[in-house]
C-alpha atoms as a PDB file:
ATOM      1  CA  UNK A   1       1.928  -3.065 -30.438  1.00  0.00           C
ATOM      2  CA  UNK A   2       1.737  -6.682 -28.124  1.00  0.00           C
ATOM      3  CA  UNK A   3      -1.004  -8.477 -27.898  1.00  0.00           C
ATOM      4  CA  UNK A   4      -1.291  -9.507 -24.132  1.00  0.00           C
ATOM      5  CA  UNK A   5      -3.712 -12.721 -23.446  1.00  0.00           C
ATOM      6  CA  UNK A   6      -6.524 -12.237 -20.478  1.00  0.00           C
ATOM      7  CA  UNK A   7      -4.589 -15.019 -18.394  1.00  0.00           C
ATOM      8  CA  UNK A   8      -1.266 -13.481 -19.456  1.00  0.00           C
ATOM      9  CA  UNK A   9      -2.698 -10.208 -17.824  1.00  0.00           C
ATOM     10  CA  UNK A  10      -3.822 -11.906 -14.755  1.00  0.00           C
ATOM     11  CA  UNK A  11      -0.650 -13.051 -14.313  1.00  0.00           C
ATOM     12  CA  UNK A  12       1.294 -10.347 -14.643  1.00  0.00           C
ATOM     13  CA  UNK A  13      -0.922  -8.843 -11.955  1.00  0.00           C
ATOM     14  CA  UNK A  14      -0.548 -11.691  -9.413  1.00  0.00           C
ATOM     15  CA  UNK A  15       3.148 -11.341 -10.076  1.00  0.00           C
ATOM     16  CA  UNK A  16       3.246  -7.888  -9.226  1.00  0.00           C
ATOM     17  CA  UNK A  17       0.980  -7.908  -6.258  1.00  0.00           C
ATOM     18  CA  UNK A  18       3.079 -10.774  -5.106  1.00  0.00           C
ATOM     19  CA  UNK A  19       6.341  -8.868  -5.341  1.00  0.00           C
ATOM     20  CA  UNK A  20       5.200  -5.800  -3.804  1.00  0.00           C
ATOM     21  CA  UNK A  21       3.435  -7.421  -0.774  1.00  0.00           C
ATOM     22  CA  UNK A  22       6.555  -9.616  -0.165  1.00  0.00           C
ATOM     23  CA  UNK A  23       8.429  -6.624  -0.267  1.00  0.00           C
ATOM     24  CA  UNK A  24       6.068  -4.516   2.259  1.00  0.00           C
ATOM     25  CA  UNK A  25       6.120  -7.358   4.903  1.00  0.00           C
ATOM     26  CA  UNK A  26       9.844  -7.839   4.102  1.00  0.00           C
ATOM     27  CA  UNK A  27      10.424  -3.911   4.877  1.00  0.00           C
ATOM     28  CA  UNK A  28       7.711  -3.762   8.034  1.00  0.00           C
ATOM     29  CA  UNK A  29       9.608  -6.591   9.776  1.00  0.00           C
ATOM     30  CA  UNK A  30      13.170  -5.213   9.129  1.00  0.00           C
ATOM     31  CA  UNK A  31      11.630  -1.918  10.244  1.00  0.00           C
ATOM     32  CA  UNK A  32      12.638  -0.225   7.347  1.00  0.00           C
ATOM     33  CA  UNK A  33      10.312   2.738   6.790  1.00  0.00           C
ATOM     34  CA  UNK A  34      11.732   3.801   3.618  1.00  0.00           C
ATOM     35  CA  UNK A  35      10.822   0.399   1.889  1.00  0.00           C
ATOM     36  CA  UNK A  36       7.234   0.399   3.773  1.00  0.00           C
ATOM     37  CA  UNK A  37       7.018   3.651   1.870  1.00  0.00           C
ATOM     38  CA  UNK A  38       7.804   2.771  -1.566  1.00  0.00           C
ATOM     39  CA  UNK A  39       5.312   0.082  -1.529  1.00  0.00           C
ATOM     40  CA  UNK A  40       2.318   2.066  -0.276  1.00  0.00           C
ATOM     41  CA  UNK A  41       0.466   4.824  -2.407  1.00  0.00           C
ATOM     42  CA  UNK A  42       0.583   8.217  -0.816  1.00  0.00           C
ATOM     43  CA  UNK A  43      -3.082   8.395  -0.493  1.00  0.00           C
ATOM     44  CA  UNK A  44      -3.485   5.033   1.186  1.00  0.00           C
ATOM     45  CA  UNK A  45      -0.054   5.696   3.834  1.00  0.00           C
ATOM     46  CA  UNK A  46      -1.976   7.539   6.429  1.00  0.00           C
ATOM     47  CA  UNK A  47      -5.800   6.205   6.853  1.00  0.00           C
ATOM     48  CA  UNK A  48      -7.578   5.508   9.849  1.00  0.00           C
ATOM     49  CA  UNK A  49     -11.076   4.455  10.391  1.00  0.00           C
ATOM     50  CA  UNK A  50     -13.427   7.017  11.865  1.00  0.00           C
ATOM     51  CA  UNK A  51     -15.014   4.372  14.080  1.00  0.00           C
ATOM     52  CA  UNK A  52     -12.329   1.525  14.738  1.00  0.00           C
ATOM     53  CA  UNK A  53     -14.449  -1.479  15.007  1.00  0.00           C
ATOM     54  CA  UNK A  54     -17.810  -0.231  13.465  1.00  0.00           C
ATOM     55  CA  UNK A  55     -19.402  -1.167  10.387  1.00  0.00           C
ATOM     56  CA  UNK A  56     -18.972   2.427   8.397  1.00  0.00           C
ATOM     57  CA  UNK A  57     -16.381   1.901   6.066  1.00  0.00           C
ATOM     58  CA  UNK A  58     -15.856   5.987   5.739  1.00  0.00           C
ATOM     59  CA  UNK A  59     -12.059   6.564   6.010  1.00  0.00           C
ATOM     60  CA  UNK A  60     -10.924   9.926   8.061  1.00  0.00           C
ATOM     61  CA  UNK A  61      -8.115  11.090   6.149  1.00  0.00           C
ATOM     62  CA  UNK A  62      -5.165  12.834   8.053  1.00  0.00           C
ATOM     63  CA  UNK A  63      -5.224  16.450   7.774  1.00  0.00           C
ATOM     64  CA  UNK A  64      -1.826  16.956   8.335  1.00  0.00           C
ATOM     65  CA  UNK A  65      -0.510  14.326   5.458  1.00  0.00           C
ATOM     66  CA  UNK A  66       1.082  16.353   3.120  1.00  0.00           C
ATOM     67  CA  UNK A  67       2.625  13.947  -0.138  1.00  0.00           C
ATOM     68  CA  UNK A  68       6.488  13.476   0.150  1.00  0.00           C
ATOM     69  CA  UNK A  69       5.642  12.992   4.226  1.00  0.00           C
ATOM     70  CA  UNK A  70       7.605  10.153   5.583  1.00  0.00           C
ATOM     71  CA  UNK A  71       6.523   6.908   7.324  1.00  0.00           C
ATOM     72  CA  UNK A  72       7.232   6.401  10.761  1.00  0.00           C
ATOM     73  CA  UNK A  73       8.565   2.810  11.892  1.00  0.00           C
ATOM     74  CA  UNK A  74       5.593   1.491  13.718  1.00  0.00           C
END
């Protein structure tokens, strides 16, 4: 087994949130929906807030979603 350091760790996650949000606004601005898609969880792809612009942070979930459903270019 490898021992990994706490700032080793933290590192490794700053890398990897690095690479993937590059790589999200990379895809969004080439339009590429397929790249938007591998960078998002399947859960998170298709949220809305209930109230746009209140203070509830309660998410409405789309009811059509269905996992595997594409991305649309926005």
């Amino acid at each position: 087994m490898v021992s990994v350091s706490a700032a080793e760790a933290d590192a490794a996650d700053v890398d990897a949130v690095t690479r993937v949000a590059t790589e999200y606004f990379q895809a969004w601005l080439a339009g590429d929906g397929e790249r938007i898609r591998a960078c998002l969880h399947p859960a998170l792809a298709k949220r809305a807030p209930e109230q746009p612009g209140s203070a509830s942070l309660l998410m409405h979930e789309d009811p059509t979603y269905r996992p595997g459903d594409r991305l649309g270019v926005w």
